[in-house]
C-alpha atoms as a PDB file:
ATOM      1  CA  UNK A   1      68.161 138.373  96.457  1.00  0.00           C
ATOM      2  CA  UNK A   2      67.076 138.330  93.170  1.00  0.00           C
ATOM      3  CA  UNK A   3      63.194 138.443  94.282  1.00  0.00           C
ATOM      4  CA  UNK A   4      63.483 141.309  96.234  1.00  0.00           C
ATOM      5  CA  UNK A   5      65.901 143.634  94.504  1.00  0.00           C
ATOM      6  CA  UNK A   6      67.047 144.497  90.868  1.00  0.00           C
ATOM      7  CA  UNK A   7      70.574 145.129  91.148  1.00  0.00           C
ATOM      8  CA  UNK A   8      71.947 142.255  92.546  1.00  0.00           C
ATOM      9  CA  UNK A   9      71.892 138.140  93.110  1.00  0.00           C
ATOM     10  CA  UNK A  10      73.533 137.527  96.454  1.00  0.00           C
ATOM     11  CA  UNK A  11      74.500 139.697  99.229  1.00  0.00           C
ATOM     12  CA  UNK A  12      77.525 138.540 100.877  1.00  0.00           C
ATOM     13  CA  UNK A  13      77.805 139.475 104.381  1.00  0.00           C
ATOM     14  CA  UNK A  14      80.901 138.923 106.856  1.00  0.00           C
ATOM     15  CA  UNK A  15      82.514 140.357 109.855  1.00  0.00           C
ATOM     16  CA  UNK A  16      86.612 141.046 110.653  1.00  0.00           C
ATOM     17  CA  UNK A  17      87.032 141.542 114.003  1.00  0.00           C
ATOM     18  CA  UNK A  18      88.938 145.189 113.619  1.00  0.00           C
ATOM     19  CA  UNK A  19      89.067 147.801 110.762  1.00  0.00           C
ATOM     20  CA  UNK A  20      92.667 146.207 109.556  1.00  0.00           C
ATOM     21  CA  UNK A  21      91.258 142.935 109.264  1.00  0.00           C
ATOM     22  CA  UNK A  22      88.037 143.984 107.453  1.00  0.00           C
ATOM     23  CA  UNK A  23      90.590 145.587 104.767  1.00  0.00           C
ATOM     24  CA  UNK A  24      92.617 142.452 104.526  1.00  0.00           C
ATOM     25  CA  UNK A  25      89.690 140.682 103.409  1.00  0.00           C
ATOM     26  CA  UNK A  26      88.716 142.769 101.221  1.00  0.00           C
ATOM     27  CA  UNK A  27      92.219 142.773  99.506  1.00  0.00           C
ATOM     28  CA  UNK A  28      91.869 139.094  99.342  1.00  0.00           C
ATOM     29  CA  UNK A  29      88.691 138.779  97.562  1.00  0.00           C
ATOM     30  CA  UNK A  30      89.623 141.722  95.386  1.00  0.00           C
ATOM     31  CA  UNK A  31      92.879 139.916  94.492  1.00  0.00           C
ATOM     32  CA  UNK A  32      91.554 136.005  94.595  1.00  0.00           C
ATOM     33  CA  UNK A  33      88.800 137.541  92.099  1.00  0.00           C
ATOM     34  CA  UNK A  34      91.346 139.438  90.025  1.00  0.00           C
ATOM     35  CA  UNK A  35      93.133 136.300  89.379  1.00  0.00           C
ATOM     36  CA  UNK A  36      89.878 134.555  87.331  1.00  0.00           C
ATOM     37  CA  UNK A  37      89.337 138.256  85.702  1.00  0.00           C
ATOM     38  CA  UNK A  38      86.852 139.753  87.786  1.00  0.00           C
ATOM     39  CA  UNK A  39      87.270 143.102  89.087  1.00  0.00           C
ATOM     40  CA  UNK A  40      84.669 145.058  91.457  1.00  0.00           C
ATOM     41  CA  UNK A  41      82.399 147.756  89.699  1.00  0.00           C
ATOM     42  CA  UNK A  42      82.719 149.554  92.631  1.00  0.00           C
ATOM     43  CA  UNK A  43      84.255 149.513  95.723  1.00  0.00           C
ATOM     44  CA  UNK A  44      82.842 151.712  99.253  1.00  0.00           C
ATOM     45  CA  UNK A  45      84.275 152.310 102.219  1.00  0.00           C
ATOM     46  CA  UNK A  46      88.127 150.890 101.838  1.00  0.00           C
ATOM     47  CA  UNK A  47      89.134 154.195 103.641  1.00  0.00           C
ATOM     48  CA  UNK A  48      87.265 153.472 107.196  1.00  0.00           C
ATOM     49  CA  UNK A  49      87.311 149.821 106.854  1.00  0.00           C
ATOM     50  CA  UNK A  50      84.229 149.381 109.108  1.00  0.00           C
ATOM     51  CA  UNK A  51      81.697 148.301 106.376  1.00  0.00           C
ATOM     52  CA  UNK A  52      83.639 147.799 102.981  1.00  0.00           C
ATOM     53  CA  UNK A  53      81.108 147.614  99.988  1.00  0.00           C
ATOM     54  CA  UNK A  54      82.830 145.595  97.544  1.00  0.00           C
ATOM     55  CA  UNK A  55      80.221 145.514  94.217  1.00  0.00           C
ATOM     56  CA  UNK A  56      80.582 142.467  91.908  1.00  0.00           C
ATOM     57  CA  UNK A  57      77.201 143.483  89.901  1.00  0.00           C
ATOM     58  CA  UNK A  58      75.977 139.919  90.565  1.00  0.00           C
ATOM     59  CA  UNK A  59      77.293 140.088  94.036  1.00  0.00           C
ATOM     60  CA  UNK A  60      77.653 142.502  96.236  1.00  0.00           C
ATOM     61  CA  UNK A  61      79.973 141.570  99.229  1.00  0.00           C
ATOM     62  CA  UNK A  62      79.471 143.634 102.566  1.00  0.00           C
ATOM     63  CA  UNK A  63      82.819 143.390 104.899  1.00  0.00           C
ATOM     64  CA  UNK A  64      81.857 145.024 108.503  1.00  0.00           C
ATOM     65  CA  UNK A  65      83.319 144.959 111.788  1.00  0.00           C
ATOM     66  CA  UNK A  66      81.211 143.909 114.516  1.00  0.00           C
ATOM     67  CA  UNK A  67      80.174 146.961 115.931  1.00  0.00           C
ATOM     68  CA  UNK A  68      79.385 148.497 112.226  1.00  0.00           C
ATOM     69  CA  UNK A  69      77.261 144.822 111.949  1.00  0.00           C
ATOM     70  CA  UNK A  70      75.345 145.182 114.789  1.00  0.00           C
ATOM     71  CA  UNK A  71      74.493 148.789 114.027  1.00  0.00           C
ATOM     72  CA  UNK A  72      73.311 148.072 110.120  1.00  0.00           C
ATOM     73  CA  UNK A  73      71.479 144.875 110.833  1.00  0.00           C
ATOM     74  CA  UNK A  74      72.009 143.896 107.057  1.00  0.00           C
ATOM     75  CA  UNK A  75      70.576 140.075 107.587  1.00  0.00           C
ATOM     76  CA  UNK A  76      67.512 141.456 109.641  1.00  0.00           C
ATOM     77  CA  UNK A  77      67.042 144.517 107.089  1.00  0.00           C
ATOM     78  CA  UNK A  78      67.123 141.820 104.208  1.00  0.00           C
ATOM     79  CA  UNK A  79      65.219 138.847 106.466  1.00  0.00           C
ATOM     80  CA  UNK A  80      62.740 138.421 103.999  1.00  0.00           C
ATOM     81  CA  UNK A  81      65.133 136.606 101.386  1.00  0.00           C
ATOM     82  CA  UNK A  82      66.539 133.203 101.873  1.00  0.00           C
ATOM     83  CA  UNK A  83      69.399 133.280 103.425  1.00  0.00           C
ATOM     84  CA  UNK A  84      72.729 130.580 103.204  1.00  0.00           C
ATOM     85  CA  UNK A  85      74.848 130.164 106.228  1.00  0.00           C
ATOM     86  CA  UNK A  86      78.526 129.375 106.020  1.00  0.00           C
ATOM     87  CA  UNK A  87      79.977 128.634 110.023  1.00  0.00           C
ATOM     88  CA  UNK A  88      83.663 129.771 109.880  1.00  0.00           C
ATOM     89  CA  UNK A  89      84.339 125.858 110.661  1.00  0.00           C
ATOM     90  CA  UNK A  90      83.181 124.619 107.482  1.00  0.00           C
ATOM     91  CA  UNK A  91      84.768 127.115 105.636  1.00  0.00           C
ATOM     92  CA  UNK A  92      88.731 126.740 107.456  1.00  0.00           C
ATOM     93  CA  UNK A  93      88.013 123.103 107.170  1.00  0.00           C
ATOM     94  CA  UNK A  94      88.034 123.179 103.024  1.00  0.00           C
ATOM     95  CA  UNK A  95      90.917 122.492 100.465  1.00  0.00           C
ATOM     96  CA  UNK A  96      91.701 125.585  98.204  1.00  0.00           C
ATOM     97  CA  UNK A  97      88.897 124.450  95.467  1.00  0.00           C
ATOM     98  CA  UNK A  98      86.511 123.505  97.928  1.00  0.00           C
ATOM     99  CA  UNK A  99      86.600 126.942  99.413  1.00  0.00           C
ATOM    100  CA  UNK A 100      86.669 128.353  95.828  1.00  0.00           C
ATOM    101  CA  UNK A 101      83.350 126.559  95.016  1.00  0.00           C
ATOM    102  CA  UNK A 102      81.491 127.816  98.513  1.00  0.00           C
ATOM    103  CA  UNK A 103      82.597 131.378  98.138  1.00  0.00           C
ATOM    104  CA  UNK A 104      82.157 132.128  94.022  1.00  0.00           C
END
């Protein structure tokens, strides 16, 4: 990201499949980041919970539903950057650290 923008590194983009599961993982990342010290600069959307905004400065981590995905095309808007893919397999198939290391 960091050719294309200033204000950010990575954009994080994933999908819960309803508005009460898009908020649960937000309050996981929020609380798994808490725990190393590292608190959002600002956080969008927690209300709705169909496209949470959580902003990390270096990171900024987009939480959407499917519908609210489909609508705001993130990966297509930003298609000109290179882009990492993480299959839900691999990721349920990691140890605690393992995951750690893929997600930070």
């Amino acid at each position: 990201m960091s050719a294309a923008v200033t204000f950010t590194d990575w954009f994080v983009i994933l999908s819960g499949t309803t508005t009460r599961q898009t908020k649960a993982i937000a309050d996981e990342i929020q609380r798994g980041l808490r725990q190393h010290g590292v608190r959002a600069a600002r956080i969008e959307g927690e209300r709705q919970g169909d496209w949470i905004l959580l902003d990390y400065l270096d990171a900024v981590i987009h939480v959407l539903t499917p519908v609210a995905r489909e609508f705001y095309r993130l990966e297509r808007l930003w298609g000109d950057v290179p882009q990492t893919r993480i299959d839900d397999d691999a990721v349920s198939g990691m140890g605690g650290a393992e995951r750690h290391r893929a997600e930070g």
